[in-house]
N, C-alpha and C. Protein backbone atom coordinates (compact mmCIF):
# COMPACT_ATOMS: atom_id res chain seq x y z
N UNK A 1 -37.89 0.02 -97.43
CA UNK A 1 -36.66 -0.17 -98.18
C UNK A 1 -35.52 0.64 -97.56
N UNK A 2 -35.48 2.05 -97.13
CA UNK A 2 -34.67 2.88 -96.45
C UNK A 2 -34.18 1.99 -95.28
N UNK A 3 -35.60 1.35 -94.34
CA UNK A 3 -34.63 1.29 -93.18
C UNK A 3 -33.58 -0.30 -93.18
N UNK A 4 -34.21 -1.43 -94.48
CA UNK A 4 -33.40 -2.21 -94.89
C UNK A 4 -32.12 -2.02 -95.04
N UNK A 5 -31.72 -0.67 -96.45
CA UNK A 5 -30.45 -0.27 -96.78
C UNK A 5 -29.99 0.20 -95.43
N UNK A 6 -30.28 1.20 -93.91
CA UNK A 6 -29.66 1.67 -93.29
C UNK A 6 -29.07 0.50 -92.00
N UNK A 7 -29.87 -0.71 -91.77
CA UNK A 7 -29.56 -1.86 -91.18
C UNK A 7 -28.21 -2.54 -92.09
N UNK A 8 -28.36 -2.47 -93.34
CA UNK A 8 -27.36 -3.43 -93.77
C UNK A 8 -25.53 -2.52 -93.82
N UNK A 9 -25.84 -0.96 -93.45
CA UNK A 9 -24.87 -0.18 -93.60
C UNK A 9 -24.47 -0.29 -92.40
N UNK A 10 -25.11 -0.14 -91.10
CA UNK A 10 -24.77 -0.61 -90.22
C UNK A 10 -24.17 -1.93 -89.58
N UNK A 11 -24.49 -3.00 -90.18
CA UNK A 11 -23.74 -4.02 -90.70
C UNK A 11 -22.67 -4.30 -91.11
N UNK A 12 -22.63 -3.67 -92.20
CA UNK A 12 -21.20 -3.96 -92.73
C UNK A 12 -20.38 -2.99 -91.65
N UNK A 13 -20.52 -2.01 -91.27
CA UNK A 13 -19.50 -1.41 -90.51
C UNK A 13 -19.34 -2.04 -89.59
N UNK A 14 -20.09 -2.25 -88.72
CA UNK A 14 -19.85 -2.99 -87.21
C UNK A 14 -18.62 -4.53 -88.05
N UNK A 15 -19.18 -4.92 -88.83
CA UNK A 15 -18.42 -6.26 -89.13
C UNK A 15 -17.14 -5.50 -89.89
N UNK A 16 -16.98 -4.03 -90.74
CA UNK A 16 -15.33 -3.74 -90.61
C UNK A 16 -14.56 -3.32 -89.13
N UNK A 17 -15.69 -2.58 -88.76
CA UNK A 17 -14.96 -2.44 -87.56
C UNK A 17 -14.61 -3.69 -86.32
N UNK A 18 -15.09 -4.67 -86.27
CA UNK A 18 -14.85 -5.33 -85.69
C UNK A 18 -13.80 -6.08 -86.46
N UNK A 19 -13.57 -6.45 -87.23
CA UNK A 19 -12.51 -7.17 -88.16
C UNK A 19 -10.94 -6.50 -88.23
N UNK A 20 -11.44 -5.28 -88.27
CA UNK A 20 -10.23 -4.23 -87.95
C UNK A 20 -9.65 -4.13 -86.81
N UNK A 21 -10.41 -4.25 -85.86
CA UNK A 21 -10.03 -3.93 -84.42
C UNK A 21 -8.99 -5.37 -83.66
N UNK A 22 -9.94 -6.18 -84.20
CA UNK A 22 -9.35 -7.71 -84.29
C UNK A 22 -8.21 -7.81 -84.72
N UNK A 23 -8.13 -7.23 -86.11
CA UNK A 23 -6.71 -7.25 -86.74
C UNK A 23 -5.48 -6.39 -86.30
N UNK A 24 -5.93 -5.78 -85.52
CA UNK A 24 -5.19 -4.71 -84.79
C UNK A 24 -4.62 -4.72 -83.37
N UNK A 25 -5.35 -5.31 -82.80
CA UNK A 25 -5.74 -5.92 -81.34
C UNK A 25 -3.74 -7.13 -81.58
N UNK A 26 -3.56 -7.54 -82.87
CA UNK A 26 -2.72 -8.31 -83.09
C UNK A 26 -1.70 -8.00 -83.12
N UNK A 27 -1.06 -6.97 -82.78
CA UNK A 27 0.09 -6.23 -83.14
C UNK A 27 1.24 -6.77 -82.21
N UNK A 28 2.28 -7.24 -83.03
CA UNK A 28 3.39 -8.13 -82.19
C UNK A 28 4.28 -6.97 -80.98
N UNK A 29 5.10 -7.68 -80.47
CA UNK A 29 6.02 -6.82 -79.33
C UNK A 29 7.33 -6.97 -79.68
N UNK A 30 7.74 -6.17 -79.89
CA UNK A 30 9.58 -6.25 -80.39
C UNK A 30 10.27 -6.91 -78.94
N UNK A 31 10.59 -8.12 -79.13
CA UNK A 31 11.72 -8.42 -77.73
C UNK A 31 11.99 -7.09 -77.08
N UNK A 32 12.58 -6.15 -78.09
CA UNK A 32 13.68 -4.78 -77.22
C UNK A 32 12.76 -4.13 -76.33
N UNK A 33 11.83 -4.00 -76.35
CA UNK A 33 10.03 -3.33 -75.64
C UNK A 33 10.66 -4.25 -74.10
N UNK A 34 10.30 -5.50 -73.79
CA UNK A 34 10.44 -6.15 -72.86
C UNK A 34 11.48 -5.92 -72.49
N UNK A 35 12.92 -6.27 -73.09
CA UNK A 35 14.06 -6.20 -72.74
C UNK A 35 14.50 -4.98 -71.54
N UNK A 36 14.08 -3.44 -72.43
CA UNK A 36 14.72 -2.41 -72.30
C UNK A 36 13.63 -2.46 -70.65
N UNK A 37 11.86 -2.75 -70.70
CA UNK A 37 11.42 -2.48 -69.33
C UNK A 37 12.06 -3.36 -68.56
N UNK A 38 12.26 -4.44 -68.34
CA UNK A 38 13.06 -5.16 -67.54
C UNK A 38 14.17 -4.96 -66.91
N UNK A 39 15.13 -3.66 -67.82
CA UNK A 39 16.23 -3.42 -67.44
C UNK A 39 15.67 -1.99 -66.80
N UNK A 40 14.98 -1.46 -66.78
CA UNK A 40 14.31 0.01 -66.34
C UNK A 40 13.56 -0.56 -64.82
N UNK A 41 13.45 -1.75 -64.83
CA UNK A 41 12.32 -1.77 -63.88
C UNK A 41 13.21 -2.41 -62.64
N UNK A 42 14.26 -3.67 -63.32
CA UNK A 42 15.49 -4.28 -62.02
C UNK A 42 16.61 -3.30 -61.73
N UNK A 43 16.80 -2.50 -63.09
CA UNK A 43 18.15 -1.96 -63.29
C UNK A 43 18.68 -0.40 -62.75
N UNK A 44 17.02 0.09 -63.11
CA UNK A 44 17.18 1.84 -62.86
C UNK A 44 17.61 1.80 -63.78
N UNK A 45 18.04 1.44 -65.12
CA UNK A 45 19.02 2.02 -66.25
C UNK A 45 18.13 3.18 -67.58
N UNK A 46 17.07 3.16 -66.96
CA UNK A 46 16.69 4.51 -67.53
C UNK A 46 15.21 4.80 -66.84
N UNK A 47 14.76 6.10 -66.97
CA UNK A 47 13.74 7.18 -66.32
C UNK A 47 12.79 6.62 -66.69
N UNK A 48 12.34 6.40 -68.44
CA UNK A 48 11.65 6.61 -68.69
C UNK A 48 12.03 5.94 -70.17
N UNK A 49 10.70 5.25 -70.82
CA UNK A 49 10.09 4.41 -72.04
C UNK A 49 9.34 5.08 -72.86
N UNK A 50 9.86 5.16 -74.03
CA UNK A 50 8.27 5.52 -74.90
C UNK A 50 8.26 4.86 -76.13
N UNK A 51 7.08 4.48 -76.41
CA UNK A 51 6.64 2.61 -77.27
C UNK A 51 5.83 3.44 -78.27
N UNK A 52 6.17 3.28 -79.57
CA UNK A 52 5.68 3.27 -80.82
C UNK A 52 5.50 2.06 -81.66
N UNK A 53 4.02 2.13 -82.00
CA UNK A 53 3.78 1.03 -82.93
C UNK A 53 4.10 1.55 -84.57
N UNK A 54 4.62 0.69 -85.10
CA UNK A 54 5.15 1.10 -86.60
C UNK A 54 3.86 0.31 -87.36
N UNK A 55 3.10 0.56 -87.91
CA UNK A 55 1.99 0.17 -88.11
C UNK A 55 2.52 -1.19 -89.73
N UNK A 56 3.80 -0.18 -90.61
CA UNK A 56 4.09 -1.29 -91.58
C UNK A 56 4.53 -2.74 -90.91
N UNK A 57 5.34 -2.33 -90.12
CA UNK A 57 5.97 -3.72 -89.26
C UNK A 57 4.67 -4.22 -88.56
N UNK A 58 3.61 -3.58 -88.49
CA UNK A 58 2.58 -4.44 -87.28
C UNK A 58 2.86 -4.67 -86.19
N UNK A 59 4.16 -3.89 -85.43
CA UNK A 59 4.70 -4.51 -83.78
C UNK A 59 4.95 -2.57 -83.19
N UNK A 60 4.56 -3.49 -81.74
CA UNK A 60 5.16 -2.22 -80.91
C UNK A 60 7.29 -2.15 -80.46
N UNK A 61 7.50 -0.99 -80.96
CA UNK A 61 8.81 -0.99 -80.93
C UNK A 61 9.35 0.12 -79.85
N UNK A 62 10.63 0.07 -79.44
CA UNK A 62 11.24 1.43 -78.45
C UNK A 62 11.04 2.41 -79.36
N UNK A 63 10.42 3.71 -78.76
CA UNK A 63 11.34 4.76 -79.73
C UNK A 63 12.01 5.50 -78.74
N UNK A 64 12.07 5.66 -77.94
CA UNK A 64 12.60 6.95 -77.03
C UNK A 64 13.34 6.30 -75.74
N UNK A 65 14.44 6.08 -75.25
CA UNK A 65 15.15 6.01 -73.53
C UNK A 65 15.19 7.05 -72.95
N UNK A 66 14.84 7.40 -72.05
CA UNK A 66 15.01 8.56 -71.05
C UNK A 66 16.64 7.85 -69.84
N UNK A 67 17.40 8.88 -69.92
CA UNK A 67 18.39 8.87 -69.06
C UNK A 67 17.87 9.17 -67.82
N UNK A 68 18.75 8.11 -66.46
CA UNK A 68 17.99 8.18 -65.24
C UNK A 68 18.11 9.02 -64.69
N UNK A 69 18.68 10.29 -64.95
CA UNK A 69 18.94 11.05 -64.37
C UNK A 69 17.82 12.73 -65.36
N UNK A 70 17.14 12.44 -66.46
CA UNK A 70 16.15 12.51 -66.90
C UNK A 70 14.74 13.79 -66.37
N UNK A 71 14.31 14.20 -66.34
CA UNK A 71 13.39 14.73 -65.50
C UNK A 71 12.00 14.21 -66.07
N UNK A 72 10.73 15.03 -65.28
CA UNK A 72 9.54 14.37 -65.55
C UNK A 72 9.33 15.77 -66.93
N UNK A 73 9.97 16.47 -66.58
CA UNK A 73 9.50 17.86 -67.90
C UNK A 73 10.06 17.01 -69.57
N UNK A 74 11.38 16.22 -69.33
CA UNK A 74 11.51 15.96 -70.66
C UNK A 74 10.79 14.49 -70.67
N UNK A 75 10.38 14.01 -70.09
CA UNK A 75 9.46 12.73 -69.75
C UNK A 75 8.12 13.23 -70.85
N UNK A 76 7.82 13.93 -71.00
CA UNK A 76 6.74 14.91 -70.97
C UNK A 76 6.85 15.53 -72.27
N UNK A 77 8.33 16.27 -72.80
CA UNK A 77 8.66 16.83 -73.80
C UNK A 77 8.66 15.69 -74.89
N UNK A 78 9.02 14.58 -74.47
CA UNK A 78 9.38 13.01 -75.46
C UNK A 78 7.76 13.04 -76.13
N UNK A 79 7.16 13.07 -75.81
CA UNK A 79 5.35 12.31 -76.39
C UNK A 79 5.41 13.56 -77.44
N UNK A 80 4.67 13.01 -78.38
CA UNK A 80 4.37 14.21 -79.86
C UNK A 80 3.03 14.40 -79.07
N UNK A 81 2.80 15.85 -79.61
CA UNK A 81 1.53 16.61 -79.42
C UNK A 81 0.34 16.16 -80.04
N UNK A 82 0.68 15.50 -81.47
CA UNK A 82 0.02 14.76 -82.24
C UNK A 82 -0.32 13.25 -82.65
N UNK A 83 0.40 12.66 -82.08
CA UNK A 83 0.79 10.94 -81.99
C UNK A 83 0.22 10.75 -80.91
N UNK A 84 -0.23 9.43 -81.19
CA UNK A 84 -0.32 8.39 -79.93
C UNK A 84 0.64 7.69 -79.73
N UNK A 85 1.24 6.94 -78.38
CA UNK A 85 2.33 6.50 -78.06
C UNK A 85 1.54 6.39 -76.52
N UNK A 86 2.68 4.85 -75.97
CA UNK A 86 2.72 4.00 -75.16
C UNK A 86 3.68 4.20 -74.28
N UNK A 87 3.49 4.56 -73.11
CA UNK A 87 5.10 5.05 -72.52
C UNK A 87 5.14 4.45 -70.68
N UNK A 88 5.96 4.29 -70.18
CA UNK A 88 6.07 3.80 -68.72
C UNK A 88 7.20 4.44 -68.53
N UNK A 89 6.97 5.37 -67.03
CA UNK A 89 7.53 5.96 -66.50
C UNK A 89 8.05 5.53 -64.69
N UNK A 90 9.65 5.95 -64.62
CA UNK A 90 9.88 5.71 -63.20
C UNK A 90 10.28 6.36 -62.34
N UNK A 91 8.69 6.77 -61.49
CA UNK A 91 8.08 8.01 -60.76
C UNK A 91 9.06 7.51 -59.72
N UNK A 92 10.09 8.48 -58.94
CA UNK A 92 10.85 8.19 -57.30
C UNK A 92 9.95 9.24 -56.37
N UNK A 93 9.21 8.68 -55.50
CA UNK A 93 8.76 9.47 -54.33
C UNK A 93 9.01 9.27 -52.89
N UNK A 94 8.74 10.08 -52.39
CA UNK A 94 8.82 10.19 -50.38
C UNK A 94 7.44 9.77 -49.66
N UNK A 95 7.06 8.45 -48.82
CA UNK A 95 5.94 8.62 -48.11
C UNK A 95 6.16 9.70 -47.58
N UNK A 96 4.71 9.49 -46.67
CA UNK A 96 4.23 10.33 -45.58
C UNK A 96 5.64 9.97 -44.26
N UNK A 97 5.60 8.82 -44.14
CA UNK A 97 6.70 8.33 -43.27
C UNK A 97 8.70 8.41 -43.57
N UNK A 98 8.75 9.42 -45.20
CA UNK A 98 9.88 9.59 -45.23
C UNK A 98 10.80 8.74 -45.97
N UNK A 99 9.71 7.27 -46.42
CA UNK A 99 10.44 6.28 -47.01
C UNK A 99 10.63 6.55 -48.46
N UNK A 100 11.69 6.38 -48.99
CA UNK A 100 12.02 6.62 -50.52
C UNK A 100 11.32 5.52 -51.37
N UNK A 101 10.35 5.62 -52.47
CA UNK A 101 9.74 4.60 -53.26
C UNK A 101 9.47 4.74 -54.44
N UNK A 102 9.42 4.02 -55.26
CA UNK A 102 9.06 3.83 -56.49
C UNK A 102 8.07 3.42 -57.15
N UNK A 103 7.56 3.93 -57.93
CA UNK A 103 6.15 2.86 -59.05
C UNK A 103 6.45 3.34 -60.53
N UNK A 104 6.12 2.16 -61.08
CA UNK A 104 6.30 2.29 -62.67
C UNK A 104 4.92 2.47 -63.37
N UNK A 105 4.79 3.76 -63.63
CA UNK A 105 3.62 4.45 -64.86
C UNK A 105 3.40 3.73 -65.99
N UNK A 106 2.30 3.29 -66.24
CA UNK A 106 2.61 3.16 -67.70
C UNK A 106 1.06 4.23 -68.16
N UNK A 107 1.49 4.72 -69.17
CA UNK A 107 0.97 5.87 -69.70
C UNK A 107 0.13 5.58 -70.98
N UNK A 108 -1.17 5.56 -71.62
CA UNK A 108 -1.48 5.53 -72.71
C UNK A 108 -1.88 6.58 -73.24
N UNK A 109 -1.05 7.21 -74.82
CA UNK A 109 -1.00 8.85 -74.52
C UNK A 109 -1.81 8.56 -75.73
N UNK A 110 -3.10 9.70 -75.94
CA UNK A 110 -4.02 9.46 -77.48
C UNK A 110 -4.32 10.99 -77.16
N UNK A 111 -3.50 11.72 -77.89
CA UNK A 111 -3.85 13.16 -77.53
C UNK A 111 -5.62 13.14 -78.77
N UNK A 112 -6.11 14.24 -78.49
CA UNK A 112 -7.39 14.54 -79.22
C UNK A 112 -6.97 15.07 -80.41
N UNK A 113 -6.40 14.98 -80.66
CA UNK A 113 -6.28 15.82 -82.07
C UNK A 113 -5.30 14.87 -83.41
N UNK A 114 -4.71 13.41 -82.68
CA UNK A 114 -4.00 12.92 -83.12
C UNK A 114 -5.25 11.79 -84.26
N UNK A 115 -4.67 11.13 -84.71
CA UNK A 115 -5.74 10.67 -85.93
C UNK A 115 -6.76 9.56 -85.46
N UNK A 116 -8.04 9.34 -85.98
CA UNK A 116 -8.88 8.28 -85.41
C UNK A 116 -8.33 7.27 -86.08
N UNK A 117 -7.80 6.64 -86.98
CA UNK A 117 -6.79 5.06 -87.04
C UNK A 117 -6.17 5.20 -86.16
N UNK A 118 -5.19 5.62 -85.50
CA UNK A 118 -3.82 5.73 -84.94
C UNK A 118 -4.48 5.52 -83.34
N UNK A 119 -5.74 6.42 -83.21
CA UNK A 119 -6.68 6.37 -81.59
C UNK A 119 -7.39 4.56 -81.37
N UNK A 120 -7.66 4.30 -82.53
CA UNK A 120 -8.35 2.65 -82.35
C UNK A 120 -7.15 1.69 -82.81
N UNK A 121 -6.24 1.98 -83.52
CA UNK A 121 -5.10 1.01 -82.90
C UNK A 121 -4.49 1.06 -82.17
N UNK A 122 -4.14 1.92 -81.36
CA UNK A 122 -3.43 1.97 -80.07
C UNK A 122 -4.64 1.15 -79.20
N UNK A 123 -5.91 1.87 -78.91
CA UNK A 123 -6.81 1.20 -77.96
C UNK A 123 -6.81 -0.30 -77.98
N UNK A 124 -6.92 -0.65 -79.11
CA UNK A 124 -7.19 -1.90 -79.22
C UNK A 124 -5.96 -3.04 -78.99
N UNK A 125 -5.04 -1.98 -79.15
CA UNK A 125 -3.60 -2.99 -78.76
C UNK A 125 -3.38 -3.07 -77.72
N UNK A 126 -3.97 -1.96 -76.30
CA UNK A 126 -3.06 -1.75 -75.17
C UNK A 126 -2.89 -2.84 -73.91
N UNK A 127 -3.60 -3.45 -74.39
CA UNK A 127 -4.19 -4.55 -72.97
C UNK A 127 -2.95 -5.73 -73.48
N UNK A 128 -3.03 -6.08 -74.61
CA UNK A 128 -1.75 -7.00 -75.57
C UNK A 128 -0.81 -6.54 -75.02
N UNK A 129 -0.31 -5.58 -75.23
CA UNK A 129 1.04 -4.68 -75.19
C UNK A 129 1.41 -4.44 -73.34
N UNK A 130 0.70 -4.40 -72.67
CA UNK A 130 0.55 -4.09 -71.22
C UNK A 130 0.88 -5.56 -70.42
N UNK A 131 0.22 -6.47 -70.78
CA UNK A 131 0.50 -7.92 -70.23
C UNK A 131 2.16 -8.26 -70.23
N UNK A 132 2.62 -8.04 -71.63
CA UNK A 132 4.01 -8.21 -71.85
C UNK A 132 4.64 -7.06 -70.86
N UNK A 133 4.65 -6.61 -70.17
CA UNK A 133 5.30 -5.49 -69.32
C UNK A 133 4.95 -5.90 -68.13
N UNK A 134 5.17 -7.03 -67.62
CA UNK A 134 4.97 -7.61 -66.29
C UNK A 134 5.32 -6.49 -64.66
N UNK A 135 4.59 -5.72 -63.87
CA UNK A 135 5.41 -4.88 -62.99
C UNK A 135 4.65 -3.81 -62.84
N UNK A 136 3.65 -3.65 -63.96
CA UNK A 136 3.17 -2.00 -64.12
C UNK A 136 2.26 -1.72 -63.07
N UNK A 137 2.81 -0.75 -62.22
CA UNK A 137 1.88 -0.59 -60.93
C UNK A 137 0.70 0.87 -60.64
N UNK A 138 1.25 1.31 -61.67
CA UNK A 138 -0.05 2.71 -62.12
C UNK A 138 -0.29 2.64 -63.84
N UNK A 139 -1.52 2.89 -64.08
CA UNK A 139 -2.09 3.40 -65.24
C UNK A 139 -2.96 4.65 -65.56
N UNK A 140 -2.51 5.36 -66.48
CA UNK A 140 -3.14 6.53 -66.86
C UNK A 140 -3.44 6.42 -68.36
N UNK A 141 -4.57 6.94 -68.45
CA UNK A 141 -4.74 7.13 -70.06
C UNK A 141 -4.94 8.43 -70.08
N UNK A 142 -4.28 9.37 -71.00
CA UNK A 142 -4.44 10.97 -70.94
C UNK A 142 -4.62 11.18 -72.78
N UNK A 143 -5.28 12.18 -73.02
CA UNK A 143 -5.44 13.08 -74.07
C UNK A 143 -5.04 14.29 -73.98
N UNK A 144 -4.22 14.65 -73.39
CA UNK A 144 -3.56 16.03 -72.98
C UNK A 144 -2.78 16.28 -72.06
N UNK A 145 -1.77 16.99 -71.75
CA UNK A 145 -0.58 17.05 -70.82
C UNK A 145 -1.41 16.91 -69.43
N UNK A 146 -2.17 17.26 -69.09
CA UNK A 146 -2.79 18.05 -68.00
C UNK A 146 -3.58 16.78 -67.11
N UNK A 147 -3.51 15.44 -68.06
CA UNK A 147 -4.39 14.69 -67.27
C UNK A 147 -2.64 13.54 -67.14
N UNK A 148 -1.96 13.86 -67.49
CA UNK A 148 -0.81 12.55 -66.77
C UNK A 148 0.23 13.77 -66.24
N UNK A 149 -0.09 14.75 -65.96
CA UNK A 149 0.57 16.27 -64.99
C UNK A 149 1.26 15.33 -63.84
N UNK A 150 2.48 15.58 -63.38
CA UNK A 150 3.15 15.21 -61.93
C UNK A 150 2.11 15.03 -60.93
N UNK A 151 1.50 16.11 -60.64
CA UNK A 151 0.56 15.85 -59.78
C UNK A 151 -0.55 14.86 -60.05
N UNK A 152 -0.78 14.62 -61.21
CA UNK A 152 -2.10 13.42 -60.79
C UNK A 152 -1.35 11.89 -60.50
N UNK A 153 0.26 11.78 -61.49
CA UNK A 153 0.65 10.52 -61.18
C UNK A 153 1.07 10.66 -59.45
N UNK A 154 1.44 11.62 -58.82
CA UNK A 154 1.70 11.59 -57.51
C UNK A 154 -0.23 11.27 -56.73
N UNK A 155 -1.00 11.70 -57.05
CA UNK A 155 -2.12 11.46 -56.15
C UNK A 155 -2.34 10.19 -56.55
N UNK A 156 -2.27 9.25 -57.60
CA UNK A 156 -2.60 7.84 -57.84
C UNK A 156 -1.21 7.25 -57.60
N UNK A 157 -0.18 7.45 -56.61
CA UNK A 157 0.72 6.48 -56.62
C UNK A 157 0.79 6.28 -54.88
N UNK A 158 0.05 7.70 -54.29
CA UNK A 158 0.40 7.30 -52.51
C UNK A 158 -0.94 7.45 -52.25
């Protein structure tokens, strides 16, 4: 009888959690999301993106522009310590050969300490949310400053 009741508990969770994730996985894209990368990505008209999902609205929205002139420290200062948030960044570097170049970050930030709803709706949205951002030429997923640090987006961009 125990291991009946512990099969059917397992059950029902896998089938909320999957229903949830599903339902979540659904989360619309505010036009301005596309708009603003499009103009960041042809335009240079800003550094840096950071994408909050408003969970009442159900869509990922702007919250943050970084000015292009911007650094990677307030790039950095923008993300809450506690939130998850969606962000693409526009790293300018020097080859080896001197040539000036660019790649656009996109960042999936789920610090550890921020909430487990907030960690499985972001996950489950990011692949949705990423397609609509046509261009993105690095990805990082970090839980702490230390894993999207200057230096690791510089070793995954040359």
């Amino acid at each position: 009888m125990h291991l009946i009741c512990v099969r059917m508990v397992y059950i029902c969770v896998w089938v909320w959690a999957w229903a949830w994730a599903n339902a979540a996985s659904g989360m619309a894209v505010h036009d301005d999301c596309k708009l603003k990368f499009l103009e960041l990505k042809a335009k240079r008209t800003y550094r840096f993106i950071v994408y909050k999902i408003e969970e009442k609205q159900k869509q990922v929205i702007v919250e943050k522009l970084g000015e292009p002139t911007d650094s990677y420290e307030d790039f950095s200062a923008s993300l809450p310590a506690n939130e998850c948030r969606y962000a693409v960044y526009d790293f300018d570097f020097m080859t080896e050969e001197n040539v000036p170049r660019s790649r656009i970050v996109f960042i999936a930030w789920s610090p550890d300490i921020s909430k487990v709803r907030s960690k499985m709706i972001y996950a489950s949205s990011k692949d949705r949310f990423k397609r609509e951002l046509d261009g993105i030429q690095v990805e990082l997923q970090a839980t702490d400053p230390t894993e999207m640090g200057i230096d690791v987006i510089k070793s995954r961009t040359m």
